[in-house]
Protein backbone atom coordinates (compact mmCIF):
# COMPACT_ATOMS: atom_id res chain seq x y z
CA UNK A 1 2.59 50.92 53.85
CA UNK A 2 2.05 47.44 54.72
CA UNK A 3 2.73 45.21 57.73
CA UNK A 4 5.00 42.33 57.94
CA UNK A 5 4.34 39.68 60.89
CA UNK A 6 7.42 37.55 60.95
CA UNK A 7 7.47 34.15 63.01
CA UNK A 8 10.83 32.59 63.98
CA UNK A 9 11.28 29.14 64.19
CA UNK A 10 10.13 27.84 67.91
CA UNK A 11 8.04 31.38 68.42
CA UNK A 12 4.43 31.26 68.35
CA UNK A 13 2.24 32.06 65.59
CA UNK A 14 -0.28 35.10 65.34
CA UNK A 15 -3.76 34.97 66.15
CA UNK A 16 -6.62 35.07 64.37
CA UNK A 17 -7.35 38.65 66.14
CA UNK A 18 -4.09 39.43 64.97
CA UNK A 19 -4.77 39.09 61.34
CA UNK A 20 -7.83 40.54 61.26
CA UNK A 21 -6.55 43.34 62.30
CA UNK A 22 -3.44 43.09 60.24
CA UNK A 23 -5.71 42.62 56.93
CA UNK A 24 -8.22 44.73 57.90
CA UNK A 25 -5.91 47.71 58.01
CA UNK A 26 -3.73 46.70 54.37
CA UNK A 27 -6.11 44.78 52.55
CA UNK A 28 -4.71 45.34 49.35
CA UNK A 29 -3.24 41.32 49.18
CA UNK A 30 -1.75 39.08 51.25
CA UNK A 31 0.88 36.23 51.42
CA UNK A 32 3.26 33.81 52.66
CA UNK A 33 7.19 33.00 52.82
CA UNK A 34 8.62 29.98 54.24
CA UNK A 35 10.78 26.59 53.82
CA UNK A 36 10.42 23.50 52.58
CA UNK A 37 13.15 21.12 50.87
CA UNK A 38 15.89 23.81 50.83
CA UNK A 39 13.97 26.30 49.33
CA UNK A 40 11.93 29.53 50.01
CA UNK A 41 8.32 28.96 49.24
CA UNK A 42 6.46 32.27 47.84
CA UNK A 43 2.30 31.63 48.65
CA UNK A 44 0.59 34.72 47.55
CA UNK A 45 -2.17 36.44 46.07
CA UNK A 46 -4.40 36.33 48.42
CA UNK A 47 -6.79 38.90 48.33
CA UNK A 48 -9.85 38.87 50.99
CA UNK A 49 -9.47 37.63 54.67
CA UNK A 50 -11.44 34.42 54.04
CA UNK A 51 -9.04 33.48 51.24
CA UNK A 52 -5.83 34.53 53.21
CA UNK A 53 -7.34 32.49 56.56
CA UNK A 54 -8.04 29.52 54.93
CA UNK A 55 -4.82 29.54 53.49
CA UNK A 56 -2.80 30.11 57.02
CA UNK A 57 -4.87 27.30 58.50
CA UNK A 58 -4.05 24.63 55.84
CA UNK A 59 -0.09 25.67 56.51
CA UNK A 60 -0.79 25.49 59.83
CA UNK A 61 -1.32 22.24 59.17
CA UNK A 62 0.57 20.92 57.06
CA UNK A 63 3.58 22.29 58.81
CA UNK A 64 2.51 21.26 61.97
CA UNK A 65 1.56 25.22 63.30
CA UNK A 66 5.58 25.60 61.93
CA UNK A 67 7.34 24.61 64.96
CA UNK A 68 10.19 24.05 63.73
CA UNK A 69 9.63 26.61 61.00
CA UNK A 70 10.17 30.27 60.69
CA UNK A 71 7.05 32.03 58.99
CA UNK A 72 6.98 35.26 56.95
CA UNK A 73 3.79 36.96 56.54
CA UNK A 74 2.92 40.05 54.32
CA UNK A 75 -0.28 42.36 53.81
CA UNK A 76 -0.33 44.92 51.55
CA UNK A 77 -1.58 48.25 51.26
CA UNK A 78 -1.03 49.93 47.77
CA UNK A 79 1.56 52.70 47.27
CA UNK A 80 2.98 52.05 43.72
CA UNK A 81 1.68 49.50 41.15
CA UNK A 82 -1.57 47.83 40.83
CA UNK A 83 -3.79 46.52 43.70
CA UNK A 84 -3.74 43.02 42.33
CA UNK A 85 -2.39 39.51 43.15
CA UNK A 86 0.88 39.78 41.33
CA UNK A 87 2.10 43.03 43.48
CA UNK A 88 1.44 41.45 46.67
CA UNK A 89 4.47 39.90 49.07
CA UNK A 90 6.79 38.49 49.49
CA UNK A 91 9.10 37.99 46.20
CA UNK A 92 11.93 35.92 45.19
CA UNK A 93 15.42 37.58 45.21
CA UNK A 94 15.77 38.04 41.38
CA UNK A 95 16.33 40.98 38.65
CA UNK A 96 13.46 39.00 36.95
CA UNK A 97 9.95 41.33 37.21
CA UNK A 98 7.92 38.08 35.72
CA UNK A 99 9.21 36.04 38.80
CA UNK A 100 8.41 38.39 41.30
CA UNK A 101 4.95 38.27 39.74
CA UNK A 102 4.16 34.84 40.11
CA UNK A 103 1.58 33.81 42.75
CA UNK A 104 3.40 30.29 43.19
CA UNK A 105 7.34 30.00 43.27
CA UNK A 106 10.38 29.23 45.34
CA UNK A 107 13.58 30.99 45.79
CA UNK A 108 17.17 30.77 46.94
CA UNK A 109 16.23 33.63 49.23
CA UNK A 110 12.88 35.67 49.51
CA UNK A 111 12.11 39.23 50.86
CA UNK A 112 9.32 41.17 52.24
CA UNK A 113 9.42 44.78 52.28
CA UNK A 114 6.99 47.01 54.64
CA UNK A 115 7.36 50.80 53.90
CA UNK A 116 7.55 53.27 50.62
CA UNK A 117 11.08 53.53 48.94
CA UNK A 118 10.10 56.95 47.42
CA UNK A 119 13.54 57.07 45.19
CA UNK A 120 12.37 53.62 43.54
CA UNK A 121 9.26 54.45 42.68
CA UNK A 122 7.87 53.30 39.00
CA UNK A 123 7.65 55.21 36.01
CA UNK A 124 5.30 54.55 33.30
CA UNK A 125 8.20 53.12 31.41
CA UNK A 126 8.69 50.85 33.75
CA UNK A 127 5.20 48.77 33.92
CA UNK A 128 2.86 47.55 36.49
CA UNK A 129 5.67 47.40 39.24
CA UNK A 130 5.63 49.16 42.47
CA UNK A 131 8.63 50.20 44.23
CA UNK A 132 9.59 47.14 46.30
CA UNK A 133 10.26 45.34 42.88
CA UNK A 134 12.34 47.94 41.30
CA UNK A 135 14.94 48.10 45.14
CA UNK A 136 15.04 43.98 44.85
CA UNK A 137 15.59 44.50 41.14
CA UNK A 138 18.27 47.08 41.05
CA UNK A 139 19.88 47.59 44.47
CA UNK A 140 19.33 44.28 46.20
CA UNK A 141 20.45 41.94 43.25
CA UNK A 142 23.26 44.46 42.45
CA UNK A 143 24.38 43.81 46.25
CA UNK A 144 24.01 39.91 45.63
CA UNK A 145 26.20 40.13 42.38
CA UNK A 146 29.44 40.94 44.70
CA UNK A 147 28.21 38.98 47.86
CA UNK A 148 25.50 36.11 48.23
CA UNK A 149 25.32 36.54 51.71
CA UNK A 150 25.02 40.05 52.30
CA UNK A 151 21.80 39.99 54.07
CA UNK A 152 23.64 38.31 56.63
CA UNK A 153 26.21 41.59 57.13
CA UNK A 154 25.12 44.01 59.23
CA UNK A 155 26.70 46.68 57.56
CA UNK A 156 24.35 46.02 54.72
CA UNK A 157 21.37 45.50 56.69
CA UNK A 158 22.33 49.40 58.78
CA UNK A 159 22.71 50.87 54.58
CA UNK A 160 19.68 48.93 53.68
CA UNK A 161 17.43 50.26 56.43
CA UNK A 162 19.08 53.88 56.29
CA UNK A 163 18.76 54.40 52.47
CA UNK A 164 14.84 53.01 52.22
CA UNK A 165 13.71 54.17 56.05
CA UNK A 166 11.50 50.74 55.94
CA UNK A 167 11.21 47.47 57.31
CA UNK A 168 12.45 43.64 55.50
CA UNK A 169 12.26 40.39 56.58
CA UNK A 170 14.67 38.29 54.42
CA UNK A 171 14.39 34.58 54.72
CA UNK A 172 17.28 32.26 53.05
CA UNK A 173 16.56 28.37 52.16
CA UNK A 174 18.59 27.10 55.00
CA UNK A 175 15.15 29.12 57.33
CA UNK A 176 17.87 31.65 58.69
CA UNK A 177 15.36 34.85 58.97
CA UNK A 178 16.81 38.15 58.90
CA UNK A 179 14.43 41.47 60.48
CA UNK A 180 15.81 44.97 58.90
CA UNK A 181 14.51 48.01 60.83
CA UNK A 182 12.38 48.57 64.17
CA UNK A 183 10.46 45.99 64.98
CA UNK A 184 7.61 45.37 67.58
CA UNK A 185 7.97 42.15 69.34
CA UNK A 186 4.83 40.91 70.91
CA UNK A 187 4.92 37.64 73.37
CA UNK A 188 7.78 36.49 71.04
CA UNK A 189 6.25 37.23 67.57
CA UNK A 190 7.58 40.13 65.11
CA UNK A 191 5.47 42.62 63.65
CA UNK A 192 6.44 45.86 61.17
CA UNK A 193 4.34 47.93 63.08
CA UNK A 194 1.28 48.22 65.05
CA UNK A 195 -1.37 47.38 62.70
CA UNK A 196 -1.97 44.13 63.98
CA UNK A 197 -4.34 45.94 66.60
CA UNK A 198 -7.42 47.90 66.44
CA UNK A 199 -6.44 51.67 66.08
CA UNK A 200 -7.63 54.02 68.22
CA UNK A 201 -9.74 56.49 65.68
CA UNK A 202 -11.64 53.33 64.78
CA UNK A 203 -15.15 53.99 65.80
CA UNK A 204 -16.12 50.61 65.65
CA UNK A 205 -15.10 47.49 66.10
CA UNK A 206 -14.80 44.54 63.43
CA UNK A 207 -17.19 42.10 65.83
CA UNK A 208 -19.91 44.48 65.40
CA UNK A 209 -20.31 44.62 61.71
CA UNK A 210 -21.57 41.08 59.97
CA UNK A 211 -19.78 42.37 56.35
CA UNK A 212 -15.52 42.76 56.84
CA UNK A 213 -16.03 44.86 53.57
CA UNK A 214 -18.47 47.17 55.10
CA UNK A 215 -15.74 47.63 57.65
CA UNK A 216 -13.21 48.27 55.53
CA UNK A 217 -14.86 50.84 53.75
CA UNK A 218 -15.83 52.63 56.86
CA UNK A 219 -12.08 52.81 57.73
CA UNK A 220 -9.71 52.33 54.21
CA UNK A 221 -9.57 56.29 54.26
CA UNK A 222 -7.69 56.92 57.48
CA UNK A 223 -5.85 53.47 57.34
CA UNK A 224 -4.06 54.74 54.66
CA UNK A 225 -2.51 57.99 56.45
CA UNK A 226 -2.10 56.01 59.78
CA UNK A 227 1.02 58.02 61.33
CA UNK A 228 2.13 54.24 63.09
CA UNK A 229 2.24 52.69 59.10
CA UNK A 230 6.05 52.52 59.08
């Protein structure tokens, strides 16, 4: 089901608890969505905390901890496609499958999607593409046809969020983010849900084990059917 943790600009940034946690409980890929020189950067791919920490720390950086910057950030759990690099989040705004695939790109606007959009679900016919592609693909680019800005209207964000029952974080060039659905706002930071926390059934804690994939493993099962996923 995913979480998105989405950062306004002048908000603070989440921790390293926070991700953990956030990973730890859709560890399927992770990634990034942000600005830089009027466009929306797409950072993705990132598949194993170490990978996905290092990566948030040299942003962090380079973007000066993004004070002035909003930040999008996705991890996946699998419901449709592949677990690989190329189905994790965000993606551009395009009808173009190979674009939303690429682990490196920018965009005009880029989305995030937390949530399972059961009538856009793949086919066979349709490839290794999960159902977050196919809604950008089809319904959101069919919306952009007739009106550029209609991420902005919030008669589109109300059908959007009715007809999917999920969560988006939309993010244009000009760094004017856009939250679609309930979100849970902690000390002035945006999350999808309440994965960024430890969950109750867990038994044990990350700290304790040495191994995150030993965790995992001990956990993946009920993560998966986790009743506070969307």
């Amino acid at each position: 089901m995913c979480i998105i943790i989405a950062k306004k600009k002048d908000n603070r940034l989440p921790s390293k608890e926070e991700l953990i946690y956030s990973f730890s409980h859709n560890p399927d890929g992770a990634g990034f969505m942000y600005t830089d020189n009027n466009k929306v950067i797409i950072d993705k791919g990132y598949m194993n905390f170490d990978s996905f920490y290092k990566r948030f720390e040299f942003l962090c950086k380079k973007y000066n901890n993004f004070a002035n910057k909003s930040l999008v950030i996705h991890c996946r759990i699998g419901t449709a496609g592949t677990n690989s690099a190329k189905n994790t989040h965000p993606y551009p705004l395009t009808n173009n499958i190979r674009e939303m695939h690429k682990l490196h790109t920018t965009a005009n606007v880029g989305v995030a999607h937390n949530g399972i959009i059961r009538d856009y679900n793949p086919t066979e016919e349709d490839g290794d593409v999960n159902d977050t592609q196919n809604f950008i693909k089809t319904y959101l680019w069919y919306l952009k046809s007739f009106d550029k800005s209609f991420y902005k209207r919030e008669h589109h964000q109300d059908n959007i969020s009715y007809i999917t029952n999920s969560k988006f974080a939309i993010l244009d060039s000009k760094d004017n983010l856009y939250l679609i659905g309930q979100y849970v706002n902690e000390q002035g930071l945006s999350f999808s849900n309440g994965n960024y926390k430890a969950h109750t059934y867990t038994y044990k804690s990350y700290s304790q084990y040495n191994d995150y994939n030993g965790w995992w493993e001990q956990n993946r099962a009920w993560s998966k059917y986790y009743d506070d996923e969307i």
